[in-house]
PDB file of N, CA and C in Angstrom:
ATOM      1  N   UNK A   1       0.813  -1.185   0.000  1.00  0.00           N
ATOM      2  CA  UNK A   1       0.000   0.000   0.000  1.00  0.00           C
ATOM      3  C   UNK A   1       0.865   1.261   0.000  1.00  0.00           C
ATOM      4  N   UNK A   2       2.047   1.119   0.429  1.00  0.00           N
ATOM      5  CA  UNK A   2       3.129   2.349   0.859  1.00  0.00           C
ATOM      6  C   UNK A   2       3.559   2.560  -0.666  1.00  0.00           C
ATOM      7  N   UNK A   3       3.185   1.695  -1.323  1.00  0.00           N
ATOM      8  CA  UNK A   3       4.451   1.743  -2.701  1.00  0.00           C
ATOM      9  C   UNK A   3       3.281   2.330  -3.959  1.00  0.00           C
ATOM     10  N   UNK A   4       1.800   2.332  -3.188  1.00  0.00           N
ATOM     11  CA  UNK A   4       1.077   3.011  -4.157  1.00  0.00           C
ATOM     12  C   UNK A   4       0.902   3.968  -3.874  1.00  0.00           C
ATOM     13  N   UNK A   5       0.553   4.485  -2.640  1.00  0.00           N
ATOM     14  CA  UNK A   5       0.895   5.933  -2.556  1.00  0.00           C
ATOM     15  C   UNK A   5       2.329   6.695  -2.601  1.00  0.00           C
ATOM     16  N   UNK A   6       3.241   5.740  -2.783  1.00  0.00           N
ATOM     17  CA  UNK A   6       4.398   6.304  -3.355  1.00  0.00           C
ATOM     18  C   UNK A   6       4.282   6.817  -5.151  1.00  0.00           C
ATOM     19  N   UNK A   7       3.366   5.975  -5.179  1.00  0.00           N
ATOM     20  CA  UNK A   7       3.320   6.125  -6.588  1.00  0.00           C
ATOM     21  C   UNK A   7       2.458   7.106  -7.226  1.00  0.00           C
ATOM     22  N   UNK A   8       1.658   7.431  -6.475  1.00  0.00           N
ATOM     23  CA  UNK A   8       0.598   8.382  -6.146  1.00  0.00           C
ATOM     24  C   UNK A   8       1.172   9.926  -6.207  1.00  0.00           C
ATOM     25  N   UNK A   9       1.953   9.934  -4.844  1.00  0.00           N
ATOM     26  CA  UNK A   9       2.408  11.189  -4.795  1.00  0.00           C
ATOM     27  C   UNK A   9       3.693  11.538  -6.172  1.00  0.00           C
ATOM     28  N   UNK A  10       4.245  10.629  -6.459  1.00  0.00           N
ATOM     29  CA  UNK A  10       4.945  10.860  -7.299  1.00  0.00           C
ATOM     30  C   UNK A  10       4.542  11.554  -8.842  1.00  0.00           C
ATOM     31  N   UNK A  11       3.120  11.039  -8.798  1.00  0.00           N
ATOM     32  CA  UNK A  11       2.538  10.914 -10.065  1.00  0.00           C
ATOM     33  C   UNK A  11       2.012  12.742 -10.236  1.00  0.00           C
ATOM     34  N   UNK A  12       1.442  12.570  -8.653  1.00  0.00           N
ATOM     35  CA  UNK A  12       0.903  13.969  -8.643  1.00  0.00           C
ATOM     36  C   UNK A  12       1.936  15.262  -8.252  1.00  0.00           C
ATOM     37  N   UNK A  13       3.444  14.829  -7.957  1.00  0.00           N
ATOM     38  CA  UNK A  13       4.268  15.654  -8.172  1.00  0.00           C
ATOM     39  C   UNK A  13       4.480  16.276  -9.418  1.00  0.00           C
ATOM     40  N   UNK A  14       4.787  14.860  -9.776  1.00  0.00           N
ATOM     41  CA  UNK A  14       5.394  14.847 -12.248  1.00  0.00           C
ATOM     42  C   UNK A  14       4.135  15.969 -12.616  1.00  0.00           C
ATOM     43  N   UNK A  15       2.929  15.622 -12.368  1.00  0.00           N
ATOM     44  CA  UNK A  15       1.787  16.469 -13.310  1.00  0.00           C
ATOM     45  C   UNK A  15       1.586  17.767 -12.744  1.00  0.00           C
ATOM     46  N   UNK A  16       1.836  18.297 -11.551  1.00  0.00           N
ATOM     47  CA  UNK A  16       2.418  19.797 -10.793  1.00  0.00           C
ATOM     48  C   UNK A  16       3.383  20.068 -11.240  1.00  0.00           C
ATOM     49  N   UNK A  17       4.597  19.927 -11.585  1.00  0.00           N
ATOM     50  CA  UNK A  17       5.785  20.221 -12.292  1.00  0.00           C
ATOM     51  C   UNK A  17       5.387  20.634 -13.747  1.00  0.00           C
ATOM     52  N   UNK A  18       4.501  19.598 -14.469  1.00  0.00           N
ATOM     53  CA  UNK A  18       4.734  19.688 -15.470  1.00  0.00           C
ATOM     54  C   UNK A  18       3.817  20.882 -15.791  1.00  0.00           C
ATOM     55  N   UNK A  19       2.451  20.692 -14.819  1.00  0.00           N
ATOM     56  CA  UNK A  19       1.268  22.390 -15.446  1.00  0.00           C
ATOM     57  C   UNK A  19       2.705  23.180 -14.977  1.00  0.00           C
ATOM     58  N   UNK A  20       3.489  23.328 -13.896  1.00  0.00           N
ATOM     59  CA  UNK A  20       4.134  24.689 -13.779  1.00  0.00           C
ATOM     60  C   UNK A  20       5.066  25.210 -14.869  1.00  0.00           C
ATOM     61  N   UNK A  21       5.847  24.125 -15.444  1.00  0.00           N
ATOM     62  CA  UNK A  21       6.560  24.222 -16.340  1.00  0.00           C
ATOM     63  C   UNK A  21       6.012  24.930 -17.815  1.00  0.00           C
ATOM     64  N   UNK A  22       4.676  24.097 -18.126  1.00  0.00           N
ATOM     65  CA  UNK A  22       3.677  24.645 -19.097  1.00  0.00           C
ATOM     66  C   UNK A  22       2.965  25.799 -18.655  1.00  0.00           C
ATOM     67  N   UNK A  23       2.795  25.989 -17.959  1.00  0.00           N
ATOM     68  CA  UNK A  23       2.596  27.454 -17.706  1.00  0.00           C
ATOM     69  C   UNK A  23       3.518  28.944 -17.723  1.00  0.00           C
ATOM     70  N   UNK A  24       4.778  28.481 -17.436  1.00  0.00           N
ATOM     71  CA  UNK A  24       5.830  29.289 -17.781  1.00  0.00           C
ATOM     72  C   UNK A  24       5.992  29.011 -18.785  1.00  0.00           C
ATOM     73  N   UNK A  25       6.091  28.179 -19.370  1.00  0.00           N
ATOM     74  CA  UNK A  25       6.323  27.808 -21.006  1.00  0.00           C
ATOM     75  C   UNK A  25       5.475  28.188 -22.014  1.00  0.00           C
ATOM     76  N   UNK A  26       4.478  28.790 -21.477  1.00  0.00           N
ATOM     77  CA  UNK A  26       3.666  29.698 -22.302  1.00  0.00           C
ATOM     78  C   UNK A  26       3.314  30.800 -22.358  1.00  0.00           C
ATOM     79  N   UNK A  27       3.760  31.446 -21.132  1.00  0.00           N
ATOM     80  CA  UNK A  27       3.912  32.386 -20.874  1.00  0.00           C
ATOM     81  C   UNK A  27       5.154  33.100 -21.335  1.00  0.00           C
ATOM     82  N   UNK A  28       5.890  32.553 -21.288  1.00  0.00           N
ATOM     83  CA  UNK A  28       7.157  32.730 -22.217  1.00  0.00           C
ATOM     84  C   UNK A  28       7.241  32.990 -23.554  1.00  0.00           C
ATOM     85  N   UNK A  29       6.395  32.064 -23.886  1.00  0.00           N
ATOM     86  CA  UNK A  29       6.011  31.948 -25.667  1.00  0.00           C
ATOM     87  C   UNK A  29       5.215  33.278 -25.746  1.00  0.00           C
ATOM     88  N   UNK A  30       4.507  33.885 -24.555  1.00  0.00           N
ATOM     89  CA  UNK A  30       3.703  34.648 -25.169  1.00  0.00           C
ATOM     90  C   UNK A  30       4.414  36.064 -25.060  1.00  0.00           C
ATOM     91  N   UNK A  31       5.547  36.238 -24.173  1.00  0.00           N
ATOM     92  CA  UNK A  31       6.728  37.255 -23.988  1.00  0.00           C
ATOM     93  C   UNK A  31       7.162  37.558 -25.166  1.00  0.00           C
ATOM     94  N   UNK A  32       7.664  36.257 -25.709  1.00  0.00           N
ATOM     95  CA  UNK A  32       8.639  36.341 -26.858  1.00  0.00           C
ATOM     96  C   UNK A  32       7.776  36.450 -28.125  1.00  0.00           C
ATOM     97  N   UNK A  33       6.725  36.256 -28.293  1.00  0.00           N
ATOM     98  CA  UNK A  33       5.982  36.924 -29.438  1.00  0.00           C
ATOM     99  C   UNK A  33       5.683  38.251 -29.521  1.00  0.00           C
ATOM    100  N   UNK A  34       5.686  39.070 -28.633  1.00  0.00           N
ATOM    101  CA  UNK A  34       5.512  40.060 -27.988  1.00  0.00           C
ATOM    102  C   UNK A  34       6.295  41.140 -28.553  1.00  0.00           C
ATOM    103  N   UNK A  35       7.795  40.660 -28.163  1.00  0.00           N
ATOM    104  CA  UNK A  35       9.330  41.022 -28.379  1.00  0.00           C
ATOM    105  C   UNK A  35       9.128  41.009 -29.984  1.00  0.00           C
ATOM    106  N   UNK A  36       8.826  39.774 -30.497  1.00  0.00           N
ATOM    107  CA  UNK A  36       9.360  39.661 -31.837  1.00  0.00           C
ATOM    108  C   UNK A  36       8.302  41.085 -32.522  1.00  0.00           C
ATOM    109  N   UNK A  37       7.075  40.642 -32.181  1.00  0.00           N
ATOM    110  CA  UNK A  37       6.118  41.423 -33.099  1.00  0.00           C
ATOM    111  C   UNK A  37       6.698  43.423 -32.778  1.00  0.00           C
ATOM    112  N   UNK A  38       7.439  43.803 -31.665  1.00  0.00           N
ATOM    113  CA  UNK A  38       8.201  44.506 -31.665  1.00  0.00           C
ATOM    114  C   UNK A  38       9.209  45.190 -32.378  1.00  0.00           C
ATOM    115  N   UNK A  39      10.219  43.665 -32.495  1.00  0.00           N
ATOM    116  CA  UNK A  39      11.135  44.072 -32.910  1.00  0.00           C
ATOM    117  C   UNK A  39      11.266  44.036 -34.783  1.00  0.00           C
ATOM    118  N   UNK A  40      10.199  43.457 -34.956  1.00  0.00           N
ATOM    119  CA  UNK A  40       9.273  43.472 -36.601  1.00  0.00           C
ATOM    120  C   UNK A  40       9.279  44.965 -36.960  1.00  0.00           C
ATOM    121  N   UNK A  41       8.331  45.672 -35.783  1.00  0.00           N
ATOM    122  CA  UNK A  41       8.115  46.902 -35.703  1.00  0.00           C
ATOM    123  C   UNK A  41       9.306  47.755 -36.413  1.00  0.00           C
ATOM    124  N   UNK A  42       9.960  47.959 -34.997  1.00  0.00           N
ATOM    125  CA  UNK A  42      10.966  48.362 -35.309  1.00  0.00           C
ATOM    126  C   UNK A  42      11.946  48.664 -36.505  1.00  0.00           C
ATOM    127  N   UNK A  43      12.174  47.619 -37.081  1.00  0.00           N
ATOM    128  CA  UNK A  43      12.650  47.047 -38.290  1.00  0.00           C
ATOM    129  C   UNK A  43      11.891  47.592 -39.238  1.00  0.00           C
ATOM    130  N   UNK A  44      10.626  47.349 -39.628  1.00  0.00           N
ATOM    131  CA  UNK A  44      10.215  47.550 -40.553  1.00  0.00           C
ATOM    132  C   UNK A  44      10.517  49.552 -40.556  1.00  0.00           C
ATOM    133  N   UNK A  45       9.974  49.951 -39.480  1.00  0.00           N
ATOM    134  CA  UNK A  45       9.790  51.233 -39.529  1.00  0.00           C
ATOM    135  C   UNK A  45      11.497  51.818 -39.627  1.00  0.00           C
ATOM    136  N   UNK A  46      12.480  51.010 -39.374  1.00  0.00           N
ATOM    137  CA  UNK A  46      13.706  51.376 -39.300  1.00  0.00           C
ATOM    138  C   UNK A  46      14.123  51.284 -41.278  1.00  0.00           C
ATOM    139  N   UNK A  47      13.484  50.297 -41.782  1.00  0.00           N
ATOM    140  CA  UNK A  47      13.864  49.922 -42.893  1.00  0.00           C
ATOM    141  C   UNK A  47      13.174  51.148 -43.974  1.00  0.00           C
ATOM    142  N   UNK A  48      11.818  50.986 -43.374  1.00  0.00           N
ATOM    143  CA  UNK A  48      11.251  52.621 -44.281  1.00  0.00           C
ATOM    144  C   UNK A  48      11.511  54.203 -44.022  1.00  0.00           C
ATOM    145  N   UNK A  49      12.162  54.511 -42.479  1.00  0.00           N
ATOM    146  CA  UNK A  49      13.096  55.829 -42.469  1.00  0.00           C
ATOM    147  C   UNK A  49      14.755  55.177 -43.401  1.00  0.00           C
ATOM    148  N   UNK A  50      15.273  54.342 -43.283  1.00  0.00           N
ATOM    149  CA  UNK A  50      16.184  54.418 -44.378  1.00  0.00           C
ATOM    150  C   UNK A  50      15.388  54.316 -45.390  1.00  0.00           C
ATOM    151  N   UNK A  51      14.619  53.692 -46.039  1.00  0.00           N
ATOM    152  CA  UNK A  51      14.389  53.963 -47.155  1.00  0.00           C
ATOM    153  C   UNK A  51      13.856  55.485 -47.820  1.00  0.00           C
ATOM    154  N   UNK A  52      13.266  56.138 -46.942  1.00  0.00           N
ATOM    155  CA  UNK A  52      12.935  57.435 -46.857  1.00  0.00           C
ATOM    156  C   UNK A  52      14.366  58.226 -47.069  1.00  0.00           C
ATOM    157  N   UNK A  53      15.205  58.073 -46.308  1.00  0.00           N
ATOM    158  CA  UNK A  53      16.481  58.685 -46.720  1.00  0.00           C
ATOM    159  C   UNK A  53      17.010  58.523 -47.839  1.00  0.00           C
ATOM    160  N   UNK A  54      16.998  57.280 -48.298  1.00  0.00           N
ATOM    161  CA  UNK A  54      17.680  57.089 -49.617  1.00  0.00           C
ATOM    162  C   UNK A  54      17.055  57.545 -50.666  1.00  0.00           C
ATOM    163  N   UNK A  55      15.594  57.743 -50.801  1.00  0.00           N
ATOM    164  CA  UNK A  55      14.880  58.171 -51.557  1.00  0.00           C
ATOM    165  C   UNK A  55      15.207  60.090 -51.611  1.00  0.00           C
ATOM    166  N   UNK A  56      15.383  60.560 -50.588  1.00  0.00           N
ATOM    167  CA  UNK A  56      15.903  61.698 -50.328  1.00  0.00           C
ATOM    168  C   UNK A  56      16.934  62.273 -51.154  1.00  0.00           C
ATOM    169  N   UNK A  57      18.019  61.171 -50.817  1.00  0.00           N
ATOM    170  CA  UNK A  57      19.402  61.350 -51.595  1.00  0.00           C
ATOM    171  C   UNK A  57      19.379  61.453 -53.288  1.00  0.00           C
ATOM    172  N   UNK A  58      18.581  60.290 -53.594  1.00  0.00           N
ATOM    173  CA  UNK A  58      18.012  59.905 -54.906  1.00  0.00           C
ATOM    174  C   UNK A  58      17.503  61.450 -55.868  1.00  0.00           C
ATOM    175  N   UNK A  59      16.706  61.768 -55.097  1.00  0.00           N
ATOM    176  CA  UNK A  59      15.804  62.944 -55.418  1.00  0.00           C
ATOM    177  C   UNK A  59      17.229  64.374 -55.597  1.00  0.00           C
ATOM    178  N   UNK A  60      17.939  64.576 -54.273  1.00  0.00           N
ATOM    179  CA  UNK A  60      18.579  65.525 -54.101  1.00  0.00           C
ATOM    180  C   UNK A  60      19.393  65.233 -55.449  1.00  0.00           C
ATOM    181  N   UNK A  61      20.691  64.077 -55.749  1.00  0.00           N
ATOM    182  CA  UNK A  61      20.901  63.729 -56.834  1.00  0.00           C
ATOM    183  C   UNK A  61      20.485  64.038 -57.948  1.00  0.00           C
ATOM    184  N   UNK A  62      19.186  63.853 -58.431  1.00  0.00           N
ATOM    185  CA  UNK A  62      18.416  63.800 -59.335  1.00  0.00           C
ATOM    186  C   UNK A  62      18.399  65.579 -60.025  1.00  0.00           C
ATOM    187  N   UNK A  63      17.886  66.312 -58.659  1.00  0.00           N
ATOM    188  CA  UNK A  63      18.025  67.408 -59.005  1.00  0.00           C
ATOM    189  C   UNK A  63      19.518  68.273 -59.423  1.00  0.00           C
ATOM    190  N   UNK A  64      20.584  68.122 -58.474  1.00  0.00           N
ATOM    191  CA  UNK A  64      21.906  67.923 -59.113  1.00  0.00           C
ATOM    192  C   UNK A  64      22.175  67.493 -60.933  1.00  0.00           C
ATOM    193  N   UNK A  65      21.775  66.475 -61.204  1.00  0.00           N
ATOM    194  CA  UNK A  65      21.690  65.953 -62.428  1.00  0.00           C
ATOM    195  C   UNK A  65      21.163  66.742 -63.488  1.00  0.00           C
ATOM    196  N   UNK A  66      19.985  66.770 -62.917  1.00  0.00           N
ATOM    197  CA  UNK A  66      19.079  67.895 -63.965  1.00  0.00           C
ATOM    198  C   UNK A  66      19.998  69.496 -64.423  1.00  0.00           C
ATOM    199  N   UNK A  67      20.349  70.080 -63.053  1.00  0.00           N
ATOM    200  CA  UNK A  67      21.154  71.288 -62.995  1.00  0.00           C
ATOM    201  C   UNK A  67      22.311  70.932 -64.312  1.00  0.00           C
ATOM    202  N   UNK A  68      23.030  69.929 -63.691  1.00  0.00           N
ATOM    203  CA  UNK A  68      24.187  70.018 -64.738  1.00  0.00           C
ATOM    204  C   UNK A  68      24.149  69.811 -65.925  1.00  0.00           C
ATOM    205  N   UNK A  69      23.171  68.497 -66.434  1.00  0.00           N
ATOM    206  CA  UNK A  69      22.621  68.498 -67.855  1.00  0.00           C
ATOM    207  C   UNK A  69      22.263  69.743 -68.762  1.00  0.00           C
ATOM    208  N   UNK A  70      21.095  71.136 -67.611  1.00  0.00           N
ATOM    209  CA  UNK A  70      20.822  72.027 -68.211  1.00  0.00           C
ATOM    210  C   UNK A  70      22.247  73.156 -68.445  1.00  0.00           C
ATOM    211  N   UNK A  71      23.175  72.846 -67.566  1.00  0.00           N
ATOM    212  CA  UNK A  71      24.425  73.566 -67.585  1.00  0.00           C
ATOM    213  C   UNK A  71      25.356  73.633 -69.248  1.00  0.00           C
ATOM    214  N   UNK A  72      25.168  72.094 -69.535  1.00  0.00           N
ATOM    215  CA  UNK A  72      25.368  71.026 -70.223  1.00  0.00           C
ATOM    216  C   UNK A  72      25.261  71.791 -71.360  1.00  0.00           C
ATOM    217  N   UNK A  73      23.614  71.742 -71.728  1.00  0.00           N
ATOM    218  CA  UNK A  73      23.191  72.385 -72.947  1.00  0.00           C
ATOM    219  C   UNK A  73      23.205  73.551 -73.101  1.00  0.00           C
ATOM    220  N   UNK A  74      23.408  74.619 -72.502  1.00  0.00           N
ATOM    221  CA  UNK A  74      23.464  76.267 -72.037  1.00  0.00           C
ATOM    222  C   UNK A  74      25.095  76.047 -73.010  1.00  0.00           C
ATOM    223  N   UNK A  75      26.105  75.339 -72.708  1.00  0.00           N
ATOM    224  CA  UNK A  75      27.433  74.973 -72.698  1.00  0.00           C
ATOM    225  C   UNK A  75      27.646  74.850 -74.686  1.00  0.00           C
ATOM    226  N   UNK A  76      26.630  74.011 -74.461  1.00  0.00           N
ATOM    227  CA  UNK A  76      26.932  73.237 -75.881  1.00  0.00           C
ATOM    228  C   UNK A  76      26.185  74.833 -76.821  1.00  0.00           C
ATOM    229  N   UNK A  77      25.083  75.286 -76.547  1.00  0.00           N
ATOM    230  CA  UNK A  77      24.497  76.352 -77.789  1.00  0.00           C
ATOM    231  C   UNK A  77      25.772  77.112 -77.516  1.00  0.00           C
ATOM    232  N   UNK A  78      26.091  77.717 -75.865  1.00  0.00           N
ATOM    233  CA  UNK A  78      27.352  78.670 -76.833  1.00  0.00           C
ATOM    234  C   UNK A  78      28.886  78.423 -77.316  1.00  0.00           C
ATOM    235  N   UNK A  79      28.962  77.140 -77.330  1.00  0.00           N
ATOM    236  CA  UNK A  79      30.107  76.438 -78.240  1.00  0.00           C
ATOM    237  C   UNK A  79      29.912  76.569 -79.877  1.00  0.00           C
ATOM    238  N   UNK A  80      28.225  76.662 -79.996  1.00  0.00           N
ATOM    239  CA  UNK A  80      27.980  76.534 -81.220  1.00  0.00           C
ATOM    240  C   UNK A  80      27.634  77.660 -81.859  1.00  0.00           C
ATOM    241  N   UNK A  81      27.266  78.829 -80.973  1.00  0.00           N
ATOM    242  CA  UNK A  81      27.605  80.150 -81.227  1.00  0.00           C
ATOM    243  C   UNK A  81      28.995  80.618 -81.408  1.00  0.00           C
ATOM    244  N   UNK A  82      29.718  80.112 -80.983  1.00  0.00           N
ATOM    245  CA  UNK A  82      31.634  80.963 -80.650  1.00  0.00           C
ATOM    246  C   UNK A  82      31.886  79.998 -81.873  1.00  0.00           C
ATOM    247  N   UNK A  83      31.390  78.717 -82.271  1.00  0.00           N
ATOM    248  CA  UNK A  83      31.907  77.897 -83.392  1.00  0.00           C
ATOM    249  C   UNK A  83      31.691  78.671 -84.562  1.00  0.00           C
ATOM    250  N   UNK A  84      30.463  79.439 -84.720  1.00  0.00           N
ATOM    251  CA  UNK A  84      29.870  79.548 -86.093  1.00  0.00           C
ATOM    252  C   UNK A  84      30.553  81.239 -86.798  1.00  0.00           C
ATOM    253  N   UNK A  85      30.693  82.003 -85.037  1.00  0.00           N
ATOM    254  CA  UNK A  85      31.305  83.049 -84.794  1.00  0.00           C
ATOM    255  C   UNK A  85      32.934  83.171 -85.744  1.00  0.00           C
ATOM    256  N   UNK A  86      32.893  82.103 -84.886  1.00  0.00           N
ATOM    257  CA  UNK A  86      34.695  81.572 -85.247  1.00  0.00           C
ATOM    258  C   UNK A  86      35.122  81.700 -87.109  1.00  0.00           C
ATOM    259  N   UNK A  87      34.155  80.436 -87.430  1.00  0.00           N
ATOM    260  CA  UNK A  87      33.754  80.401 -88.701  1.00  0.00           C
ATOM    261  C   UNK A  87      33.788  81.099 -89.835  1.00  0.00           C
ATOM    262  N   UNK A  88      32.478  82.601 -89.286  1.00  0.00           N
ATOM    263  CA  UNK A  88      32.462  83.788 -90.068  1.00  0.00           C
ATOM    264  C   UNK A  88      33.516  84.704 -89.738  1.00  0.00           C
ATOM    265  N   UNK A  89      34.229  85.077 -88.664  1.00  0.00           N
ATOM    266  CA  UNK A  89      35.208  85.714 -88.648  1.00  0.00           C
ATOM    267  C   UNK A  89      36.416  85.082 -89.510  1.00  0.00           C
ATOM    268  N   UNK A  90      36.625  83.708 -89.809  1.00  0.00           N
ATOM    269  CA  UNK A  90      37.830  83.166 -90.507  1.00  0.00           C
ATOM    270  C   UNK A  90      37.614  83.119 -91.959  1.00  0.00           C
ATOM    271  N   UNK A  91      36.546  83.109 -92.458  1.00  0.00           N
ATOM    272  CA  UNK A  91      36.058  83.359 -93.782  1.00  0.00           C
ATOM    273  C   UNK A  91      36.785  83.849 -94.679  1.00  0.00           C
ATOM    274  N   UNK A  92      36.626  85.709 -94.240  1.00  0.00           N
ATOM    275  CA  UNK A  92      37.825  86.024 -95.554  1.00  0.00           C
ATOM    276  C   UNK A  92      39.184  85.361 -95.407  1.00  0.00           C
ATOM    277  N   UNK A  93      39.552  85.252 -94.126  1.00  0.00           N
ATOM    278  CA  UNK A  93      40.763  84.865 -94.438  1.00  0.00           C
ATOM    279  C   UNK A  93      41.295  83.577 -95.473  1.00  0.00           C
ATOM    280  N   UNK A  94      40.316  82.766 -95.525  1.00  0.00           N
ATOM    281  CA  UNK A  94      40.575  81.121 -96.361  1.00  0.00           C
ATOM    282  C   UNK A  94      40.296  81.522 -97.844  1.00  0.00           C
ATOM    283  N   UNK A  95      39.016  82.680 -97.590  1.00  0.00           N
ATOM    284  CA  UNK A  95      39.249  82.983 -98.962  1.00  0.00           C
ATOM    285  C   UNK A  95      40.260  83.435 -99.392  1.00  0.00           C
ATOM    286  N   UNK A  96      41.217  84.778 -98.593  1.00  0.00           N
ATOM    287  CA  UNK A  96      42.355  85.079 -99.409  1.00  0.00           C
ATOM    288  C   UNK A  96      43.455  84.122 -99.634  1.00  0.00           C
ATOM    289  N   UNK A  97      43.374  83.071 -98.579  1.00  0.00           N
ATOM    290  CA  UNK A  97      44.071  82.101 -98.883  1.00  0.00           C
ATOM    291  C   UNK A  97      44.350  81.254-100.501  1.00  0.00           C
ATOM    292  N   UNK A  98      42.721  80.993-100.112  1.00  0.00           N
ATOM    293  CA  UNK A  98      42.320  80.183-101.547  1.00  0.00           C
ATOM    294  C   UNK A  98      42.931  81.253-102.633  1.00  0.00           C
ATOM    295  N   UNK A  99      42.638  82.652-102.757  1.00  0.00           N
ATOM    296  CA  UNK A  99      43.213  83.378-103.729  1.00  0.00           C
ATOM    297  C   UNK A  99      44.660  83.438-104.235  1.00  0.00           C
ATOM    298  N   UNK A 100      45.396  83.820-102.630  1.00  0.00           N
ATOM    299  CA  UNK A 100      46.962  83.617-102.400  1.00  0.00           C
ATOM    300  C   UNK A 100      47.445  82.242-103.571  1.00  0.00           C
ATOM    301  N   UNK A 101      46.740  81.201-103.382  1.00  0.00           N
ATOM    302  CA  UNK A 101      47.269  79.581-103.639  1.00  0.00           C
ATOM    303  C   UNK A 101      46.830  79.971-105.160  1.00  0.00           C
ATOM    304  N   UNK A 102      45.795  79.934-105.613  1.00  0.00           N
ATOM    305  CA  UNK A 102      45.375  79.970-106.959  1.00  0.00           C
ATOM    306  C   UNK A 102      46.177  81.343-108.246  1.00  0.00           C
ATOM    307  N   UNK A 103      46.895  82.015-107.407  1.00  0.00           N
ATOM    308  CA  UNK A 103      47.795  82.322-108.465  1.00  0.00           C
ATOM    309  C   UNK A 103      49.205  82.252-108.346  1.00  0.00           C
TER     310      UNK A 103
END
């Protein structure tokens, strides 16, 4: 009879241990979901202020780009003004050239 209520109390030790264990053990689980769905947070919102920045840079760039392109072409018409300039000012001279050579 001693060896069944040995067996008894034992039994009803193991299944007290084990709700306590499962009870912290889920409680735990429910900590750490907690944390994660947090640190998701975090992240995500960390990932869209960088991305917000980079988009920033992108843009600032962009406008940079634009500037110099229009610099660009401002550059190129008066190359092609001072070219054509160039041109008509050298005129007579090739002609007297051409004259010089032809006799």
């Amino acid at each position: 009879m001693a060896l069944w209520l040995l067996v008894i109390a034992w039994l009803v030790v193991f299944l007290a241990l084990g709700i306590w264990v499962g009870i912290k053990a889920w409680r735990l689980m429910a900590k750490v979901k907690l944390h994660q769905a947090e640190v998701r947070h975090h992240i995500t919102s960390a990932k869209l202020n960088e991305l917000n920045e980079k988009l920033q840079e992108l843009q600032r760039r962009r406008e940079a780009l634009v500037e110099a392109v229009d610099r660009l072409e401002v550059s190129i018409e008066q190359l092609g003004i001072l070219r054509s300039a160039t041109r008509r000012a050298l005129e007579p001279l090739f002609l007297l050239r051409a004259l010089l050579r032809g006799t």
